[in-house]
C-alpha atoms as a PDB file:
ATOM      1  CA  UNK A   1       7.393   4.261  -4.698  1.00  0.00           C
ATOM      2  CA  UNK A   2       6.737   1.495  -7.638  1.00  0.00           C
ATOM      3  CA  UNK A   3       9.511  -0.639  -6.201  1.00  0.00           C
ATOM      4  CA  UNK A   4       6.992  -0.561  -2.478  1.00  0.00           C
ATOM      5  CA  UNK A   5       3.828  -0.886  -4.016  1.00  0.00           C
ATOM      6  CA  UNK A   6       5.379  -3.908  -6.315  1.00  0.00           C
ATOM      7  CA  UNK A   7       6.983  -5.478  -2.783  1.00  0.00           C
ATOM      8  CA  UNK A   8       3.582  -4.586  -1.110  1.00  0.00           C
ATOM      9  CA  UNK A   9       1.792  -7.084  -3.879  1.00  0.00           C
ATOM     10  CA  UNK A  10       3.155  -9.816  -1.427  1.00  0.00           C
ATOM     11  CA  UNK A  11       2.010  -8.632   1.558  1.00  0.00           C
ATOM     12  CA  UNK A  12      -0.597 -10.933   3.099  1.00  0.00           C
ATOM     13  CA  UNK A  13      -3.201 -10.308   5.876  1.00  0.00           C
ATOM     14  CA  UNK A  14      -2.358 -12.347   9.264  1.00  0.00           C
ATOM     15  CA  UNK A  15       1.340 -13.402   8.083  1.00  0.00           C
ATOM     16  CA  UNK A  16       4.260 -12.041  10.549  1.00  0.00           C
ATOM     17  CA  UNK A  17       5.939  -8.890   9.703  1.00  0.00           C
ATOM     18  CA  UNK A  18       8.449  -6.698  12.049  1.00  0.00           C
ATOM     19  CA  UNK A  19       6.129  -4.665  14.229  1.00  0.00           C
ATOM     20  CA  UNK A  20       4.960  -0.544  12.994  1.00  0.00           C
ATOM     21  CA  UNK A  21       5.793  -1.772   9.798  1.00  0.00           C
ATOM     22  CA  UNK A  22       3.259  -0.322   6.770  1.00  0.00           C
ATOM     23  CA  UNK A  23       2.364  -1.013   3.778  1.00  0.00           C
ATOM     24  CA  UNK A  24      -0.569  -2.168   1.718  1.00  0.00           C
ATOM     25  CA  UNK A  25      -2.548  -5.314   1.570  1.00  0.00           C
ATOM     26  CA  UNK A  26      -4.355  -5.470  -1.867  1.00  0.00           C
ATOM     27  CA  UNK A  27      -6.228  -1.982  -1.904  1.00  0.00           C
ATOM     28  CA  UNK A  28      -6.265  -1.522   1.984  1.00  0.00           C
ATOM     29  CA  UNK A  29      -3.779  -0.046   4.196  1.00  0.00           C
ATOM     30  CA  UNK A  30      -1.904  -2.772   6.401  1.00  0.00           C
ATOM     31  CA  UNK A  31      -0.061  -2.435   9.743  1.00  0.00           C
ATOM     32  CA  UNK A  32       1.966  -4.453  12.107  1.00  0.00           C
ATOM     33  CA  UNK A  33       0.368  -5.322  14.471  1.00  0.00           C
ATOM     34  CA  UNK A  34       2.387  -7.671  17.203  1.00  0.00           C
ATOM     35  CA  UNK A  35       3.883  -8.982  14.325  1.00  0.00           C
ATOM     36  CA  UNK A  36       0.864  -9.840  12.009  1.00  0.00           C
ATOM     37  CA  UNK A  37      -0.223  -7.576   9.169  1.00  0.00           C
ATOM     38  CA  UNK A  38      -3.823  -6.539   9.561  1.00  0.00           C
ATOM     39  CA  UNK A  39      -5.765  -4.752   7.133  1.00  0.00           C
ATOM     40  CA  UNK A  40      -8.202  -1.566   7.389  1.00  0.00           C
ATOM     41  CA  UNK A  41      -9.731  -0.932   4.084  1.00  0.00           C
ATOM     42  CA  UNK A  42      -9.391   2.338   2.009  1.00  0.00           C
ATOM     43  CA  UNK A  43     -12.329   4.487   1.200  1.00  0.00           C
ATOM     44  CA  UNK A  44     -14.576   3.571  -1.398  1.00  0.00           C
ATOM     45  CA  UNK A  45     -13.108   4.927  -4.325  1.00  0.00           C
ATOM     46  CA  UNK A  46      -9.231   5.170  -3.191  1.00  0.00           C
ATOM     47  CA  UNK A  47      -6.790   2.382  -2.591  1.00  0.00           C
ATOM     48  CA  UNK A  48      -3.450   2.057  -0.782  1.00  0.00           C
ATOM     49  CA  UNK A  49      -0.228   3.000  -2.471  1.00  0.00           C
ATOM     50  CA  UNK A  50       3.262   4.294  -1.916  1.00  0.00           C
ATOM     51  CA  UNK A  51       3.794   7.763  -2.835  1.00  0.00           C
ATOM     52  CA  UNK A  52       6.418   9.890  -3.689  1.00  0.00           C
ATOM     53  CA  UNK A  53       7.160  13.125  -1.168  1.00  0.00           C
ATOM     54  CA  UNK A  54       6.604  16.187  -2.487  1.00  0.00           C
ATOM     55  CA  UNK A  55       9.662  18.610  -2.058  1.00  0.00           C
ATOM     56  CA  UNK A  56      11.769  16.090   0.437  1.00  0.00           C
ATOM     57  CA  UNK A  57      13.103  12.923  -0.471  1.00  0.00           C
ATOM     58  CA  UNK A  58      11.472   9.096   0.182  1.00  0.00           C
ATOM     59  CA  UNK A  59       7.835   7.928   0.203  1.00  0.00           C
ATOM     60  CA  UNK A  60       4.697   7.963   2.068  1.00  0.00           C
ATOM     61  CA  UNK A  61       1.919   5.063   2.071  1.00  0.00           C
ATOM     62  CA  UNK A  62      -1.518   6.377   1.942  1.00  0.00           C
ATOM     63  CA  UNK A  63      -5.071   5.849   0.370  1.00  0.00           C
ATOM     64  CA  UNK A  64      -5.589   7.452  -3.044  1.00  0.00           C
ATOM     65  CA  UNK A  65      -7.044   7.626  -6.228  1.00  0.00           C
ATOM     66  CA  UNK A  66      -5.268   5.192  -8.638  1.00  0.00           C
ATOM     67  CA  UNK A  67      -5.384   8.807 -11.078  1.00  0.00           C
ATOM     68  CA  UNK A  68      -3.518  10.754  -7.953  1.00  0.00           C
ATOM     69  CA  UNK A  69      -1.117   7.813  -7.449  1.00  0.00           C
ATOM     70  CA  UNK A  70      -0.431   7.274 -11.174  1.00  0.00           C
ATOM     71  CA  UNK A  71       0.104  11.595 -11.549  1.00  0.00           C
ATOM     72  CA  UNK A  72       2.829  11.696  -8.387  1.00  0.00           C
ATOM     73  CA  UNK A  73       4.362   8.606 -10.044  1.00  0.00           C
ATOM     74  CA  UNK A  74       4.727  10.231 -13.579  1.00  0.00           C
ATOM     75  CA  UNK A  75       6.074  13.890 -12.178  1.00  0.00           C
ATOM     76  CA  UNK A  76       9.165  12.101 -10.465  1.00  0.00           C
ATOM     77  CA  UNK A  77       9.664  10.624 -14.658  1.00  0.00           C
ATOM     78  CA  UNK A  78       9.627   7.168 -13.450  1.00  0.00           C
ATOM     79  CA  UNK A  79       7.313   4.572 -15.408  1.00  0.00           C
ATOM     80  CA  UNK A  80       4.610   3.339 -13.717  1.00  0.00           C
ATOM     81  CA  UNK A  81       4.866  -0.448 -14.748  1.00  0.00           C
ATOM     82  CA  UNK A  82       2.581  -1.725 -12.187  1.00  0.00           C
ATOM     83  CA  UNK A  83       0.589  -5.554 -12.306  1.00  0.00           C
ATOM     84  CA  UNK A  84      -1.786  -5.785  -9.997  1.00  0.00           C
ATOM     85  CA  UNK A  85      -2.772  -9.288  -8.808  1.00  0.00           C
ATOM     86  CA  UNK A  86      -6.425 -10.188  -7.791  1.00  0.00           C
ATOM     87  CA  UNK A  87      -6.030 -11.791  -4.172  1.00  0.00           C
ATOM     88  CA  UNK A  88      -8.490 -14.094  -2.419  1.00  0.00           C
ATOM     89  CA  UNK A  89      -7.477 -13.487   1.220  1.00  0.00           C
ATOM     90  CA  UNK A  90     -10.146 -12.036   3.205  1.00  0.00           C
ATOM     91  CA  UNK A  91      -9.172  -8.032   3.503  1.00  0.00           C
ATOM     92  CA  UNK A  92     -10.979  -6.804   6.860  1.00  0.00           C
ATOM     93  CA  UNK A  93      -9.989  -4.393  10.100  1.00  0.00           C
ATOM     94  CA  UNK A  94      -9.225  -6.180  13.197  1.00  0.00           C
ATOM     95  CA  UNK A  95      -9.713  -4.574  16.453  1.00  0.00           C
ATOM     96  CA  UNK A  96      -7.671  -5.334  19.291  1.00  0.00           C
END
């Protein structure tokens, strides 16, 4: 999960990706979309993050609270060593 959400720091919206890819863009949840991320923002108060599965191995990518994210991080005894980067690229839903 640190290793995604680390990749998912370069992730950004409108640049070509391999289509039903996820991930996050920033704090909102991204999706490939005919191979261009687009971006649906997270609920006020959560942001997008990989997660560790609970009782079967590999992650999930979901909105959370950074406390949630951090907590499910810790209990696997990894170290959460996370930079996040500010990013000026517009972060909006796009309807097709």
């Amino acid at each position: 999960a640190i290793a995604l959400n680390h990749k998912y720091q370069s992730i950004v919206a409108g640049t070509s990706c391999t289509n039903y890819d996820i991930g996050c863009i920033g704090d909102a949840f991204a999706q490939c979309v005919w191979g261009t991320w687009v971006a649906t923002k997270c609920p006020v108060g959560t942001v997008c993050a990989a997660l560790p599965n609970v009782g079967a191995p590999g992650t999930s990518i979901a909105c959370t609270t950074p406390a949630d994210r951090d907590m499910r991080i810790a209990i696997t005894g990894a170290t959460l060593k996370m930079k996040r980067h500010r990013r000026h690229d517009r972060i909006g839903s796009r309807r097709h």
